[in-house]
C-alpha atoms as a PDB file:
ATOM      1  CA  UNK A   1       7.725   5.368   4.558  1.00  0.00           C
ATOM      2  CA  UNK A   2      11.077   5.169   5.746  1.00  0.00           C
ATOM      3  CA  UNK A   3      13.995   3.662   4.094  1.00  0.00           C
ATOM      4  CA  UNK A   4      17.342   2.412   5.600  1.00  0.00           C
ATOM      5  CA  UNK A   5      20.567   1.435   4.770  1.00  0.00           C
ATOM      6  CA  UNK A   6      22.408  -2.061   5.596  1.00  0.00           C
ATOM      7  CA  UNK A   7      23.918  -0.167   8.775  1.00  0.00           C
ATOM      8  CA  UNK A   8      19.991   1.493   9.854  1.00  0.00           C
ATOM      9  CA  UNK A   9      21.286   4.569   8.829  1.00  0.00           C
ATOM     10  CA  UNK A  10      18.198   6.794   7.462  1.00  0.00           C
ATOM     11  CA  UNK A  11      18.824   6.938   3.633  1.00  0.00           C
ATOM     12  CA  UNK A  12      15.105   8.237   2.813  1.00  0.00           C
ATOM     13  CA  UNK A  13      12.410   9.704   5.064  1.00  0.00           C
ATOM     14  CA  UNK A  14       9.095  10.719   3.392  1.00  0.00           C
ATOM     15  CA  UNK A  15       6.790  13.725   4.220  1.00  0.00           C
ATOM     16  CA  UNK A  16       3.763  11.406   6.109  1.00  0.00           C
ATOM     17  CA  UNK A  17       6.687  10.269   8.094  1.00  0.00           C
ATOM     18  CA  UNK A  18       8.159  14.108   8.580  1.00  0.00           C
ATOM     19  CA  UNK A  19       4.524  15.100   9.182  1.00  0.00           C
ATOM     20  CA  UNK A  20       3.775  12.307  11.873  1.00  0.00           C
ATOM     21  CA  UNK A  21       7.426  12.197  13.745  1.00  0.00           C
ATOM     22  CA  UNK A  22       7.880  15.988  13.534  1.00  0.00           C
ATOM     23  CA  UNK A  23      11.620  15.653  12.114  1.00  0.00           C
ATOM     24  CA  UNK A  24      12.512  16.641   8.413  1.00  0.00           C
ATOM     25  CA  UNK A  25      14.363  14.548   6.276  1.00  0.00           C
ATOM     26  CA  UNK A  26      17.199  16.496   6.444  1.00  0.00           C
ATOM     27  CA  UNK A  27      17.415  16.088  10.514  1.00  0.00           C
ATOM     28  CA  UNK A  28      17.348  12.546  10.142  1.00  0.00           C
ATOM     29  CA  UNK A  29      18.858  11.510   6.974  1.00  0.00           C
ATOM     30  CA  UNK A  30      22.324   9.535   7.938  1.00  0.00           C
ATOM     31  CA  UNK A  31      21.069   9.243  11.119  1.00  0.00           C
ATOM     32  CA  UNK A  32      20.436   5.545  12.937  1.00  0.00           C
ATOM     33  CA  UNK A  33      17.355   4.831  12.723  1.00  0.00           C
ATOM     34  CA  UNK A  34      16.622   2.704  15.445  1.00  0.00           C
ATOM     35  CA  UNK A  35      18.172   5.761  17.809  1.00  0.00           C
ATOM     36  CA  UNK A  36      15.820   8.327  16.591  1.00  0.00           C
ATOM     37  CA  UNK A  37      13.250   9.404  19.452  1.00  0.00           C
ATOM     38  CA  UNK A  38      10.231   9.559  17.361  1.00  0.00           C
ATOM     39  CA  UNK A  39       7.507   8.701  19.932  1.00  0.00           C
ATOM     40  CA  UNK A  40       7.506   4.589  18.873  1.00  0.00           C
ATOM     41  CA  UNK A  41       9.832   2.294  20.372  1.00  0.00           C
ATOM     42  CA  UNK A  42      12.280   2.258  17.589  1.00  0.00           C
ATOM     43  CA  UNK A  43      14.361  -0.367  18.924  1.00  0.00           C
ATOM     44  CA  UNK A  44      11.659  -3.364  18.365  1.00  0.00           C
ATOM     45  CA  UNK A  45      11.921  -2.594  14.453  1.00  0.00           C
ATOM     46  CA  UNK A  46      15.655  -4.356  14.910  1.00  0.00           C
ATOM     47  CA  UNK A  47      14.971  -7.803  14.274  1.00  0.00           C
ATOM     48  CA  UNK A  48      12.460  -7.117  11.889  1.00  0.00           C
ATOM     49  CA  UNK A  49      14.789  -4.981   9.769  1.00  0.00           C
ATOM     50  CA  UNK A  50      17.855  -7.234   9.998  1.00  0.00           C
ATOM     51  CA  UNK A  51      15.526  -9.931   8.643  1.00  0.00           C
ATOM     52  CA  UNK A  52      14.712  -8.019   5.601  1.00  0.00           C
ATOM     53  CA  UNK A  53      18.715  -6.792   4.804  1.00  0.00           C
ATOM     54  CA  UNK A  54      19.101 -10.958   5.409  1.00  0.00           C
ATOM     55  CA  UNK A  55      16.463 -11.932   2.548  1.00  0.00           C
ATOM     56  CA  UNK A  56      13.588 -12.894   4.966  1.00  0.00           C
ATOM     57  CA  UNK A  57      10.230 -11.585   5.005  1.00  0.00           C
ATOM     58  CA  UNK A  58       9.261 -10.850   8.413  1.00  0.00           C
ATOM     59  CA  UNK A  59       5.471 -10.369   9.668  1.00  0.00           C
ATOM     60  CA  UNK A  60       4.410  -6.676  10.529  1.00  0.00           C
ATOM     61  CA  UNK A  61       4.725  -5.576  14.123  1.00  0.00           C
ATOM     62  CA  UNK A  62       2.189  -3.857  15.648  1.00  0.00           C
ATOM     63  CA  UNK A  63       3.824  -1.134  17.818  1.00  0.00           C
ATOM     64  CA  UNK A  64       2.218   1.675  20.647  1.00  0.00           C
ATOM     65  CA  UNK A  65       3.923   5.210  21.122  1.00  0.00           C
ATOM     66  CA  UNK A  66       2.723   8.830  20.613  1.00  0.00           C
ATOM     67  CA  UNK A  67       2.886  11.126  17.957  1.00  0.00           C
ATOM     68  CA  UNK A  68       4.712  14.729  17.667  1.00  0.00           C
ATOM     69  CA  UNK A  69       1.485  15.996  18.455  1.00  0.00           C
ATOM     70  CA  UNK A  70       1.489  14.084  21.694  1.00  0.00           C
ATOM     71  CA  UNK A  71      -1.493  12.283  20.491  1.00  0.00           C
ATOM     72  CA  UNK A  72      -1.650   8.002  21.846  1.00  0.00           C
ATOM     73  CA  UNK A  73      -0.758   6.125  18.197  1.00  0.00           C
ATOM     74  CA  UNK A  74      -1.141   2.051  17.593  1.00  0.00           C
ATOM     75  CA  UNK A  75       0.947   2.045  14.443  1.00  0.00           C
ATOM     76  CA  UNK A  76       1.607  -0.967  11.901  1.00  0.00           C
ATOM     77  CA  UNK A  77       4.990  -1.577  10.624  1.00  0.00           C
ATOM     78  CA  UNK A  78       5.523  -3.521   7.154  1.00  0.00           C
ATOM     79  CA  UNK A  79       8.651  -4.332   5.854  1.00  0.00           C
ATOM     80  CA  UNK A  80      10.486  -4.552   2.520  1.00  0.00           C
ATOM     81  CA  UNK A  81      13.689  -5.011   0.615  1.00  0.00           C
ATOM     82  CA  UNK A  82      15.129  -2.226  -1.202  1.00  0.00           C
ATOM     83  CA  UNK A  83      17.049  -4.381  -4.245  1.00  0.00           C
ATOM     84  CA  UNK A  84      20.468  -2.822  -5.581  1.00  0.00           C
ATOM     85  CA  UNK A  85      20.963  -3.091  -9.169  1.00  0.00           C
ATOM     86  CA  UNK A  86      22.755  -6.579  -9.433  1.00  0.00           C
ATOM     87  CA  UNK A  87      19.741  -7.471  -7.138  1.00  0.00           C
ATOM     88  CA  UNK A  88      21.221  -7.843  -3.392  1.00  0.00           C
ATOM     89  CA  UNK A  89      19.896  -6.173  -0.898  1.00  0.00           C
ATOM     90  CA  UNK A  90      20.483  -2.500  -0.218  1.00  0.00           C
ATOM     91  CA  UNK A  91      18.532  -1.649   2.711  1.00  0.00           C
ATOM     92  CA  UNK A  92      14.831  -2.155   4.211  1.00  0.00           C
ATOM     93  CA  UNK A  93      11.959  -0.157   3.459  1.00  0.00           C
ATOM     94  CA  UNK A  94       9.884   0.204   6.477  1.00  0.00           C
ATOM     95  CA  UNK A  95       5.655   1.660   6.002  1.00  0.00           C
ATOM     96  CA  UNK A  96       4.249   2.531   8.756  1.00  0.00           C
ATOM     97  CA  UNK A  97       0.557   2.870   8.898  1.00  0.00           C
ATOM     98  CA  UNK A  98      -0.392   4.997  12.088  1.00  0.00           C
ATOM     99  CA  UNK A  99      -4.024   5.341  13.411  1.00  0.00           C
ATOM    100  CA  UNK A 100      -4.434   7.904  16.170  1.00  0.00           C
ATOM    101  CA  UNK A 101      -6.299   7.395  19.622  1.00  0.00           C
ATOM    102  CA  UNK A 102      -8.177   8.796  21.844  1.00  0.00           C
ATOM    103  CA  UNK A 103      -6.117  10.289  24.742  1.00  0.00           C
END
């Protein structure tokens, strides 16, 4: 699970996402998201994520890349808002559920 702010920045980064990207939370927290080289093409979870911070619910994107262990990865990206307390939109929650491959 990673969470980011209105501007992509990474506000929370959680230890399956440490463990599968090799970078610590603390490496990417603040950070822009979408220009983090994490083995996935980051830059196709832009749309998605700017429909979330706009109130829409976008479908998950399936997504192809490699993990820090080099290892071929189809992962699944879901979306969701992270809600402020007056109830606007904070940021976008982003789960990503990665399967390994062969090769």
């Amino acid at each position: 699970m990673i969470v980011v702010d209105r501007n992509f920045a990474v506000s929370a980064w959680s230890e399956s996402a440490a463990d599968t990207w090799g970078l610590r939370e603390d490496e990417v927290r603040g950070q822009n998201f979408l220009g983090l080289d994490i083995g996935i093409p980051t830059g196709e979870l832009r749309d998605p994520i700017r429909a979330v911070l706009g109130g829409n619910d976008p479908p998950d994107l399936l997504l192809t890349g490699h993990d820090r262990r080099g290892r071929r990865v189809v992962c699944t990206a879901s979306f969701a808002q992270l809600h402020g307390p007056m109830g606007d939109v904070h940021g976008a929650i982003v789960v990503m559920t990665v399967e390994a491959t062969e090769g």
